[in-house]
PDB file of N, CA and C in Angstrom:
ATOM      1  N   UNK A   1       6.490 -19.831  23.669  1.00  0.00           N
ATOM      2  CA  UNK A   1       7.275 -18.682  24.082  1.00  0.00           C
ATOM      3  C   UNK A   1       6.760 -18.232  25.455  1.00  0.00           C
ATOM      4  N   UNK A   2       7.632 -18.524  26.462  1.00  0.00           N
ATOM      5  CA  UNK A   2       6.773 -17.876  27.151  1.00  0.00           C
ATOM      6  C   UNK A   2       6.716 -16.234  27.733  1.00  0.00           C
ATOM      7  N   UNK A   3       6.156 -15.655  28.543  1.00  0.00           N
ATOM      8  CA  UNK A   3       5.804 -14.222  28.880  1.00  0.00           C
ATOM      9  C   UNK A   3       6.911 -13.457  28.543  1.00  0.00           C
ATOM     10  N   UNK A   4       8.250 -13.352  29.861  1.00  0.00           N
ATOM     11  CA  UNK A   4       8.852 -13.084  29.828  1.00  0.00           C
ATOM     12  C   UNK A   4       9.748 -12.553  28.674  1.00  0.00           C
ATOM     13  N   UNK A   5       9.662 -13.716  27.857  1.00  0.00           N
ATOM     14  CA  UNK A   5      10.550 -13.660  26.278  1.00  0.00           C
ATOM     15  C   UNK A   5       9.708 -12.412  25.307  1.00  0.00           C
ATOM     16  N   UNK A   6       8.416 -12.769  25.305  1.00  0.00           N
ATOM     17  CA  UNK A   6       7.549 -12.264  24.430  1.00  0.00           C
ATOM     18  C   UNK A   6       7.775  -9.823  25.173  1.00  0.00           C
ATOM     19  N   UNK A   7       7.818 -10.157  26.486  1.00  0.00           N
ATOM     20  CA  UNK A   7       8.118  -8.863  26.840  1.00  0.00           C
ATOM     21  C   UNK A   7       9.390  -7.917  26.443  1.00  0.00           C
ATOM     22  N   UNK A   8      10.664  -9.058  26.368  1.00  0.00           N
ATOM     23  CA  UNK A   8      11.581  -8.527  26.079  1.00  0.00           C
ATOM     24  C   UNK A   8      11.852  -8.355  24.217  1.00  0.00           C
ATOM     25  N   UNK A   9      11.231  -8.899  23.661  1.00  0.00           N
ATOM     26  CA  UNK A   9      11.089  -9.303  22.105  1.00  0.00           C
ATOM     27  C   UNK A   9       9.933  -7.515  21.845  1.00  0.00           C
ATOM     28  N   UNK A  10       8.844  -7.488  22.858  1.00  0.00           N
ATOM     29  CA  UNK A  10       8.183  -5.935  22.307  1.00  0.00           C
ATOM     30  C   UNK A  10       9.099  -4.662  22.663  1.00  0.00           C
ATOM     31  N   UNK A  11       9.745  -5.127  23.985  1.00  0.00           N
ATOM     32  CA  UNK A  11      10.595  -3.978  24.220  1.00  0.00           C
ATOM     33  C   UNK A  11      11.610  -3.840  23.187  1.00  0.00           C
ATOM     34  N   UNK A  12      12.307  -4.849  23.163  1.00  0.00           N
ATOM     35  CA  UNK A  12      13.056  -4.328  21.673  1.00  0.00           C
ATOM     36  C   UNK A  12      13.134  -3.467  20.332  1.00  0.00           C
ATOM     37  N   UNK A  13      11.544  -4.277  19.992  1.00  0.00           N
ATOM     38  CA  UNK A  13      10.865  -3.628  18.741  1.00  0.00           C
ATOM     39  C   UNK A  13      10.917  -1.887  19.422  1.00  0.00           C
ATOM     40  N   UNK A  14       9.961  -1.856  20.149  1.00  0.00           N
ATOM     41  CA  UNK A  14       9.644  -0.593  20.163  1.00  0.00           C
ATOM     42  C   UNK A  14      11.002  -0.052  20.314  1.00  0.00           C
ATOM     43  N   UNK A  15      11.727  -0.218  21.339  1.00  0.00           N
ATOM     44  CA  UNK A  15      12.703   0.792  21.382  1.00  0.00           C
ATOM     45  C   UNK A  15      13.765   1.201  20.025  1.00  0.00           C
ATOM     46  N   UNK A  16      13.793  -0.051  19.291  1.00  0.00           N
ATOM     47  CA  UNK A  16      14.510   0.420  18.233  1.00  0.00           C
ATOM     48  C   UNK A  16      13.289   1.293  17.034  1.00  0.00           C
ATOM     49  N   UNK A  17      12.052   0.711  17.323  1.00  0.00           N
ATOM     50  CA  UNK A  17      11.591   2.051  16.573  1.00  0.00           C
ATOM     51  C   UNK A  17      11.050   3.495  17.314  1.00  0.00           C
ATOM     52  N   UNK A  18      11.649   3.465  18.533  1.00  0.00           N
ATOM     53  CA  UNK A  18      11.636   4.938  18.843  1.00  0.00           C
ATOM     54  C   UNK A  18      13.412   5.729  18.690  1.00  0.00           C
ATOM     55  N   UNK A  19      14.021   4.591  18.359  1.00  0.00           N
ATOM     56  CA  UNK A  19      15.454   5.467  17.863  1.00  0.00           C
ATOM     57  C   UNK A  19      15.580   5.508  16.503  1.00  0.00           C
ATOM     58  N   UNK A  20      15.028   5.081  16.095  1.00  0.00           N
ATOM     59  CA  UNK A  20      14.915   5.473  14.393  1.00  0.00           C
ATOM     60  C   UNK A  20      14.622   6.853  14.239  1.00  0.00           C
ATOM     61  N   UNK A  21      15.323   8.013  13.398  1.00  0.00           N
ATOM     62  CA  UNK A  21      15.340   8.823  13.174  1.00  0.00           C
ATOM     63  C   UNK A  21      13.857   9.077  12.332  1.00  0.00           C
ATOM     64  N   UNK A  22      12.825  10.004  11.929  1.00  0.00           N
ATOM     65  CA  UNK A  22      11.450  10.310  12.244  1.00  0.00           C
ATOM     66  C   UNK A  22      11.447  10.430  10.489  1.00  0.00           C
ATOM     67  N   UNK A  23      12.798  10.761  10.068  1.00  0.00           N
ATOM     68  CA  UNK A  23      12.655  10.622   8.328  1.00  0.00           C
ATOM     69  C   UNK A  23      12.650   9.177   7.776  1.00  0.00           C
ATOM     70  N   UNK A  24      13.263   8.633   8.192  1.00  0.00           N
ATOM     71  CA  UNK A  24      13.609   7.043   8.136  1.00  0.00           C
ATOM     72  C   UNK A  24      12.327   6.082   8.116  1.00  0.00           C
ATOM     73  N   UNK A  25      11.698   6.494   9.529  1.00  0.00           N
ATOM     74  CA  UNK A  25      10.239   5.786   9.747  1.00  0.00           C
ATOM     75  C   UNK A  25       9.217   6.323   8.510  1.00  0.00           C
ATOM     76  N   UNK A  26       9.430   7.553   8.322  1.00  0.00           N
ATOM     77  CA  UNK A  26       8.061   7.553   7.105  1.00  0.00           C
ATOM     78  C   UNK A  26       8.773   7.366   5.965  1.00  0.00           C
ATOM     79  N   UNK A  27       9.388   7.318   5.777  1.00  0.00           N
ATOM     80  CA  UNK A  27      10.393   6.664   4.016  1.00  0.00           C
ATOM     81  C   UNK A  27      10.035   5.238   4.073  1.00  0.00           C
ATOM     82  N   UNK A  28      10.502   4.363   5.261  1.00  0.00           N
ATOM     83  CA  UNK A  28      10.342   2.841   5.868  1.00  0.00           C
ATOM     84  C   UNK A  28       8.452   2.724   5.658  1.00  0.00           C
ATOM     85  N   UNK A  29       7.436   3.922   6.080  1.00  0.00           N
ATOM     86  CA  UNK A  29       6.358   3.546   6.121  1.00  0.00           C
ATOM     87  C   UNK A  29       6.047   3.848   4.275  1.00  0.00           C
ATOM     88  N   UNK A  30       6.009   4.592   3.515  1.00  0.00           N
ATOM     89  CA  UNK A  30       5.884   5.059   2.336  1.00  0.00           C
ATOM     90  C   UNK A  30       6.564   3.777   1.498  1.00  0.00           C
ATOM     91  N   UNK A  31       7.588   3.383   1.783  1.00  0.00           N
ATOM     92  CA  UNK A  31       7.858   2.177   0.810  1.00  0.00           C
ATOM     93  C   UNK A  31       6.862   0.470   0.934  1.00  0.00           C
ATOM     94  N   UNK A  32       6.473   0.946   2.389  1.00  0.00           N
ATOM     95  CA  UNK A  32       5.510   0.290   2.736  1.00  0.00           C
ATOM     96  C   UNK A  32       4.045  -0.088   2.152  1.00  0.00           C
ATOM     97  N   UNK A  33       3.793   1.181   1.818  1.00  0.00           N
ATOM     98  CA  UNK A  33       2.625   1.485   1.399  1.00  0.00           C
ATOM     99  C   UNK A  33       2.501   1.230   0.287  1.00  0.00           C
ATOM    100  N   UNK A  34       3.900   1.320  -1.086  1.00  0.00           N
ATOM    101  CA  UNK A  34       3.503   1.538  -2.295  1.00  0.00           C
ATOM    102  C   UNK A  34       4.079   0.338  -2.650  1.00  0.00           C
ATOM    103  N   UNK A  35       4.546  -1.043  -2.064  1.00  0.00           N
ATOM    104  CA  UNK A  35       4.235  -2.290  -1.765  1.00  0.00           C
ATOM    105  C   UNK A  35       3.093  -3.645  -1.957  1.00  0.00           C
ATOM    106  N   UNK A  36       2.467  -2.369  -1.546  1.00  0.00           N
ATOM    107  CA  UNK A  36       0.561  -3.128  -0.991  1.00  0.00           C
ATOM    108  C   UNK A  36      -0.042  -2.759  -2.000  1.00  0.00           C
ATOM    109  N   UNK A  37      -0.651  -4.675  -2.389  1.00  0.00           N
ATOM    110  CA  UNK A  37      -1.337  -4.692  -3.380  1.00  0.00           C
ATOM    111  C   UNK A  37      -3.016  -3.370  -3.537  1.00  0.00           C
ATOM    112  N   UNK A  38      -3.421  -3.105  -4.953  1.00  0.00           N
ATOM    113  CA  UNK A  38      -4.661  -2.359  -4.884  1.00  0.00           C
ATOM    114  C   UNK A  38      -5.823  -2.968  -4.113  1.00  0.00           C
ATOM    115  N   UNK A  39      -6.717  -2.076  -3.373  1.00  0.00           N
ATOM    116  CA  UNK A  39      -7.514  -2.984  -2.608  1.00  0.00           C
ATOM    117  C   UNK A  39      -8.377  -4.292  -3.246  1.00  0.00           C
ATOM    118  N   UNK A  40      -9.240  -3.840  -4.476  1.00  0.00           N
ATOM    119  CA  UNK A  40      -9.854  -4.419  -5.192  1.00  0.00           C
ATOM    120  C   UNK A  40      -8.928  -5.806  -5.758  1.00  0.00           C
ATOM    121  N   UNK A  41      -7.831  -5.684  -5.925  1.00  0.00           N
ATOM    122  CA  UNK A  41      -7.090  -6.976  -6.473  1.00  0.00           C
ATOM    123  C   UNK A  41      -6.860  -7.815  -5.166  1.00  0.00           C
ATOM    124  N   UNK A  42      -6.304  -7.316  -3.976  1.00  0.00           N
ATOM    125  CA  UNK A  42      -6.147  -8.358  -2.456  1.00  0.00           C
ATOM    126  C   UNK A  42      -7.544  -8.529  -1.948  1.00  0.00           C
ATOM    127  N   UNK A  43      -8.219  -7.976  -1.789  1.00  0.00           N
ATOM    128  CA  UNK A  43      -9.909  -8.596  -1.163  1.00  0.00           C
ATOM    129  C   UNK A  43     -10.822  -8.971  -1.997  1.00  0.00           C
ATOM    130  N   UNK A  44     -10.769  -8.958  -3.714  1.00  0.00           N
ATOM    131  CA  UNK A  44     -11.728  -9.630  -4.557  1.00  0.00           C
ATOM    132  C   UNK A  44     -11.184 -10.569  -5.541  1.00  0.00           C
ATOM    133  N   UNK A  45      -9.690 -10.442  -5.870  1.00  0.00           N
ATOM    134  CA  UNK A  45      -9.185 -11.331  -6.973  1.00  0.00           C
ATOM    135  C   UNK A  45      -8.947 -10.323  -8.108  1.00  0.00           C
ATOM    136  N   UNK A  46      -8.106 -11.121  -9.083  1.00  0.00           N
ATOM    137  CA  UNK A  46      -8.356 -10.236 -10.651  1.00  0.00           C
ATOM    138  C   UNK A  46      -9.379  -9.709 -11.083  1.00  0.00           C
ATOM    139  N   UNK A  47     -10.814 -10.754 -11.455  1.00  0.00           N
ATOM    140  CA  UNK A  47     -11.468 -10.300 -12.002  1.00  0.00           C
ATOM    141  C   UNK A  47     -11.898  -8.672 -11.695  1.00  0.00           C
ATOM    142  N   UNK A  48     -12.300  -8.280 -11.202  1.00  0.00           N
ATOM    143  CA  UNK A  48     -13.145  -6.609 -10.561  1.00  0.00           C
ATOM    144  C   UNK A  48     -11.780  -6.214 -10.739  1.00  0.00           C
ATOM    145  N   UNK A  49     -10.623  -6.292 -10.899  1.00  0.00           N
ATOM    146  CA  UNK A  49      -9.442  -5.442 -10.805  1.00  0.00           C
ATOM    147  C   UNK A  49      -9.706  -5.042 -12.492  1.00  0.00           C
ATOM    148  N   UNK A  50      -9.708  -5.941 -13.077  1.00  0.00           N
ATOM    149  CA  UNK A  50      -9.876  -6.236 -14.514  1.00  0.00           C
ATOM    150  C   UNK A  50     -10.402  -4.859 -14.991  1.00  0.00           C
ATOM    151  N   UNK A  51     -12.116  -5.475 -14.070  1.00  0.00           N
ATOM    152  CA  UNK A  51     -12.637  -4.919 -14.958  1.00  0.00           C
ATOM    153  C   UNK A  51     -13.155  -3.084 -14.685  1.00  0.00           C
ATOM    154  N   UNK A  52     -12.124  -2.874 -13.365  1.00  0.00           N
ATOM    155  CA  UNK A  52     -12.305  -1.700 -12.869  1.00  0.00           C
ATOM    156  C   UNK A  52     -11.339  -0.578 -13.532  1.00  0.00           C
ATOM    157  N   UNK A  53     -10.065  -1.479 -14.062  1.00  0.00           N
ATOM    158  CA  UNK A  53      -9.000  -1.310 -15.206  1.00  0.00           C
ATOM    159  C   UNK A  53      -9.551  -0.690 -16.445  1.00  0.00           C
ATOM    160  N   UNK A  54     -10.607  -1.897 -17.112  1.00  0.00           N
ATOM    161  CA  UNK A  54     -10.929  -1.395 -18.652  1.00  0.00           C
ATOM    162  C   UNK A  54     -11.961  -0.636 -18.132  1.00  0.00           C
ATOM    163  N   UNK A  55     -12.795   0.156 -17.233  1.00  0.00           N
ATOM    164  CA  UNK A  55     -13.686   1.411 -17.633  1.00  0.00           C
ATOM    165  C   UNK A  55     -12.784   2.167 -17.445  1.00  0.00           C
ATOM    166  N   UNK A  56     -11.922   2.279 -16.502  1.00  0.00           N
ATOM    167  CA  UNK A  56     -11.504   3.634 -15.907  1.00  0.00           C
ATOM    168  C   UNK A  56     -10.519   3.663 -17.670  1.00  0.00           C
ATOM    169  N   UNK A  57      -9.962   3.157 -18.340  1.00  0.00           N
ATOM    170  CA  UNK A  57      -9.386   3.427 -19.702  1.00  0.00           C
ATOM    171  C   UNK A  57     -10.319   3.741 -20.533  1.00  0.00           C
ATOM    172  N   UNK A  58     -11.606   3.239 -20.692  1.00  0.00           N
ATOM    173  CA  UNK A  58     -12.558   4.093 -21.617  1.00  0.00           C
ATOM    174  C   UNK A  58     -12.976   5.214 -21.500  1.00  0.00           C
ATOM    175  N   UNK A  59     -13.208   5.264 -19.752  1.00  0.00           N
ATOM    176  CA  UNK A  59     -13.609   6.934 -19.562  1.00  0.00           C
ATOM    177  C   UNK A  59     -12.538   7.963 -19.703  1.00  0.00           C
ATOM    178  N   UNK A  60     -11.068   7.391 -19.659  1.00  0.00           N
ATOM    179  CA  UNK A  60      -9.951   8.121 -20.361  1.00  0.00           C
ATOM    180  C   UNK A  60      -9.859   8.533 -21.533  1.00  0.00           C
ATOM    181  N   UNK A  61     -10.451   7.539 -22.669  1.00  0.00           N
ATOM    182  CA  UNK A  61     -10.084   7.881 -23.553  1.00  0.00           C
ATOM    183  C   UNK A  61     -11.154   8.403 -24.508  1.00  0.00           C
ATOM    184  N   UNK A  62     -12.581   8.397 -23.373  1.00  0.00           N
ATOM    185  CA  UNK A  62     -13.262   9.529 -23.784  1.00  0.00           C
ATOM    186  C   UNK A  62     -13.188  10.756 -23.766  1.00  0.00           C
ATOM    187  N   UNK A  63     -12.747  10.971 -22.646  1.00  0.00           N
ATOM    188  CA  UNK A  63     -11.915  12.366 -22.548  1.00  0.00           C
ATOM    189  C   UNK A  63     -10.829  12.958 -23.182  1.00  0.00           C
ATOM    190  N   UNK A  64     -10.245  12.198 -23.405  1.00  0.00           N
ATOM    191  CA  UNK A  64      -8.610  12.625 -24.389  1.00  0.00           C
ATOM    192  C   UNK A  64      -9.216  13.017 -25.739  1.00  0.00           C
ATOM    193  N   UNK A  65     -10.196  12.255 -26.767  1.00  0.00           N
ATOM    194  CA  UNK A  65     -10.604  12.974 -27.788  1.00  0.00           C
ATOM    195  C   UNK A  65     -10.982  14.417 -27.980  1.00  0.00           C
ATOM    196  N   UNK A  66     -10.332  15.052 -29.047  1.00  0.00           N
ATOM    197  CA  UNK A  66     -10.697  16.313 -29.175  1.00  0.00           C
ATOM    198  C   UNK A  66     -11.318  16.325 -30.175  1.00  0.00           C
ATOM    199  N   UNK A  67     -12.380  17.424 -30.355  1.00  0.00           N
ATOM    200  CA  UNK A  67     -13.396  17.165 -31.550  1.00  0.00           C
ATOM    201  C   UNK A  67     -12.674  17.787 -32.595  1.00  0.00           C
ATOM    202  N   UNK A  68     -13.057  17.021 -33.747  1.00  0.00           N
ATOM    203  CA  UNK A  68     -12.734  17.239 -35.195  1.00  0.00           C
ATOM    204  C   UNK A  68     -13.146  19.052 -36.035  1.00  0.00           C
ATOM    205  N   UNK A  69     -12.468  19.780 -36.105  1.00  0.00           N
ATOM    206  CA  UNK A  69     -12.788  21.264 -36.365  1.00  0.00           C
ATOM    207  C   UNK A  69     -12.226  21.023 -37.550  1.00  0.00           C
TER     208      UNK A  69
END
């Protein structure tokens, strides 16, 4: 590609995302976001997702018990 092309290809981008209306871009960024995998599952794999899964449910459901009166 050369220069030239690559200049007119950023000008584009940008300009159509400076005419995008300012609700649009964060709806466009927010669907974005909730997209993207949890960190622990994209930079370590399942396992640690796993097993970051079953405490955070035990320490739930230590808490949810109410004592026996």
């Amino acid at each position: 590609m050369k220069s030239n092309d690559y200049v007119k290809y950023i000008t584009q981008t940008v300009v159509k995302y400076i005419d995008q209306p300012k609700d649009e871009r964060k709806r466009h960024k927010l669907e974005k976001k909730d997209m993207k995998e949890p960190f622990l599952y994209r930079w370590f794999g399942l396992i640690p997702y796993v097993f970051y899964y079953n405490v955070k449910r035990k320490r739930d459901n230590k808490t949810d018990k109410k004592p026996h009166i």
